[in-house]
Protein backbone atom coordinates (compact mmCIF):
# COMPACT_ATOMS: atom_id res chain seq x y z
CA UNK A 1 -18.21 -17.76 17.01
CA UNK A 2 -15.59 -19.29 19.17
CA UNK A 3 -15.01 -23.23 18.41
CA UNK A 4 -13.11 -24.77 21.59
CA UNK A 5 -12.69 -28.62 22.76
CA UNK A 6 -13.82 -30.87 20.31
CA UNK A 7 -15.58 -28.18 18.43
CA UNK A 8 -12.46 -27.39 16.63
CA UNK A 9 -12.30 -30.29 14.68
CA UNK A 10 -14.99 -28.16 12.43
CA UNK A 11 -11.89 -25.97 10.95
CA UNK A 12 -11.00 -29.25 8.91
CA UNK A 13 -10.79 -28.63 5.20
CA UNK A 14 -13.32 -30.41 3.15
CA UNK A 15 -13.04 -34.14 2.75
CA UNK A 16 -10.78 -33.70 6.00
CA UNK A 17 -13.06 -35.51 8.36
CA UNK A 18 -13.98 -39.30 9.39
CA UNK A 19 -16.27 -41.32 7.13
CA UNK A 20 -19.68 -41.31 9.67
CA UNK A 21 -18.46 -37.70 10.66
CA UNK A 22 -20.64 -34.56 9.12
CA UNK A 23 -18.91 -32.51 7.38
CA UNK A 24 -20.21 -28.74 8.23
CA UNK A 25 -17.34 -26.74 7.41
CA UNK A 26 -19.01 -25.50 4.10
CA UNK A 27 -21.59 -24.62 6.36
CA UNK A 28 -20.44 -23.06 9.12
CA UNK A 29 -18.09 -21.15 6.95
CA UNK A 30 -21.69 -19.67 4.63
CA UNK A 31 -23.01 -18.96 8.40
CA UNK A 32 -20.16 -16.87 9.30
CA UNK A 33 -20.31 -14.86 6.05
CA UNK A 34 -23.64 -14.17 5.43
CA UNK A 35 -23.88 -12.72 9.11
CA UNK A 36 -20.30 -11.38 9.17
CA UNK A 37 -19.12 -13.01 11.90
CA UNK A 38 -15.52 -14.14 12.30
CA UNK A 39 -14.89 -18.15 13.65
CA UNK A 40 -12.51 -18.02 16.04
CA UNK A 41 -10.86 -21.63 17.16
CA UNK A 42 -8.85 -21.62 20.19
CA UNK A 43 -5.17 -22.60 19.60
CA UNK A 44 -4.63 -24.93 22.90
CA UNK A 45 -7.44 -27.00 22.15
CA UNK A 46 -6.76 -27.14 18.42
CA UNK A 47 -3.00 -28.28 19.35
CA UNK A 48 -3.98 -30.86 21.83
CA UNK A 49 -6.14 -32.91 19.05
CA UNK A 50 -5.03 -31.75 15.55
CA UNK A 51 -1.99 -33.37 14.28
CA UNK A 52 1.27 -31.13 12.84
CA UNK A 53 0.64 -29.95 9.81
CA UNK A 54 -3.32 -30.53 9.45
CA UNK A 55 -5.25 -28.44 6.90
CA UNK A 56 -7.34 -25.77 8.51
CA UNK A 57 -10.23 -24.06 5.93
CA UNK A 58 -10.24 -20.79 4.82
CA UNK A 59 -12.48 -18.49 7.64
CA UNK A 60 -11.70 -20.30 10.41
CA UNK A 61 -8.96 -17.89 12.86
CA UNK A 62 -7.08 -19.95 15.31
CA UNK A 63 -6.89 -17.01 17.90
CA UNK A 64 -7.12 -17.14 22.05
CA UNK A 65 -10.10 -16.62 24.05
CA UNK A 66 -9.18 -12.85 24.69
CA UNK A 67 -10.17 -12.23 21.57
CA UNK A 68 -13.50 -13.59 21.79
CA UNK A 69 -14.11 -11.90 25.27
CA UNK A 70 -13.36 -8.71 23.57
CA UNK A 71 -15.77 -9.48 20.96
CA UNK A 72 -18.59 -10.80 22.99
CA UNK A 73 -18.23 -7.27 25.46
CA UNK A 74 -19.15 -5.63 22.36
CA UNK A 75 -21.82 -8.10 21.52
CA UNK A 76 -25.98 -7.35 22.67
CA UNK A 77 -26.05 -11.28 22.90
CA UNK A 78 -23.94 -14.05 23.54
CA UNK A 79 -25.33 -17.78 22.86
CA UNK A 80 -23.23 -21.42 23.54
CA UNK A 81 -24.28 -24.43 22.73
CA UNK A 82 -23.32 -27.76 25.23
CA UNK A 83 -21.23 -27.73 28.02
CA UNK A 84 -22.47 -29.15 31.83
């Protein structure tokens, strides 16, 4: 999984987020483990609207898109959600 744009706000520890907000990161974080994939957030989005120092939870990877490119080569599917 690769979170970019406003998707990255998922990598917020637990009780991180806005009241109104869901908070998913318990479940996108059972997601990723029970089909062994690794969450990959990508660092120039996370840096453009995370604040210094914010908590990121445990199995989320800030890592660039090459990374995920390399993984989805390997991949025998590739699905995104949103965008235009």
């Amino acid at each position: 999984m690769f979170f970019y744009a406003d998707a990255v706000y998922q990598q917020l520890a637990s009780g991180s987020h806005d009241a109104g907000d869901p908070d998913l990161t318990a479940d996108w974080q059972q997601f990723a483990q029970q089909n062994s994939t690794p969450i990959i957030v990508c660092p120039a989005a996370t840096d453009r609207r995370l604040p210094e120092g914010w908590e990121s939870s445990a199995s989320f990877e800030v890592s660039g898109l090459a990374e995920f490119m390399e993984l989805a080569a390997a991949a025998d599917r590739v699905v995104s959600f949103g965008g235009p």
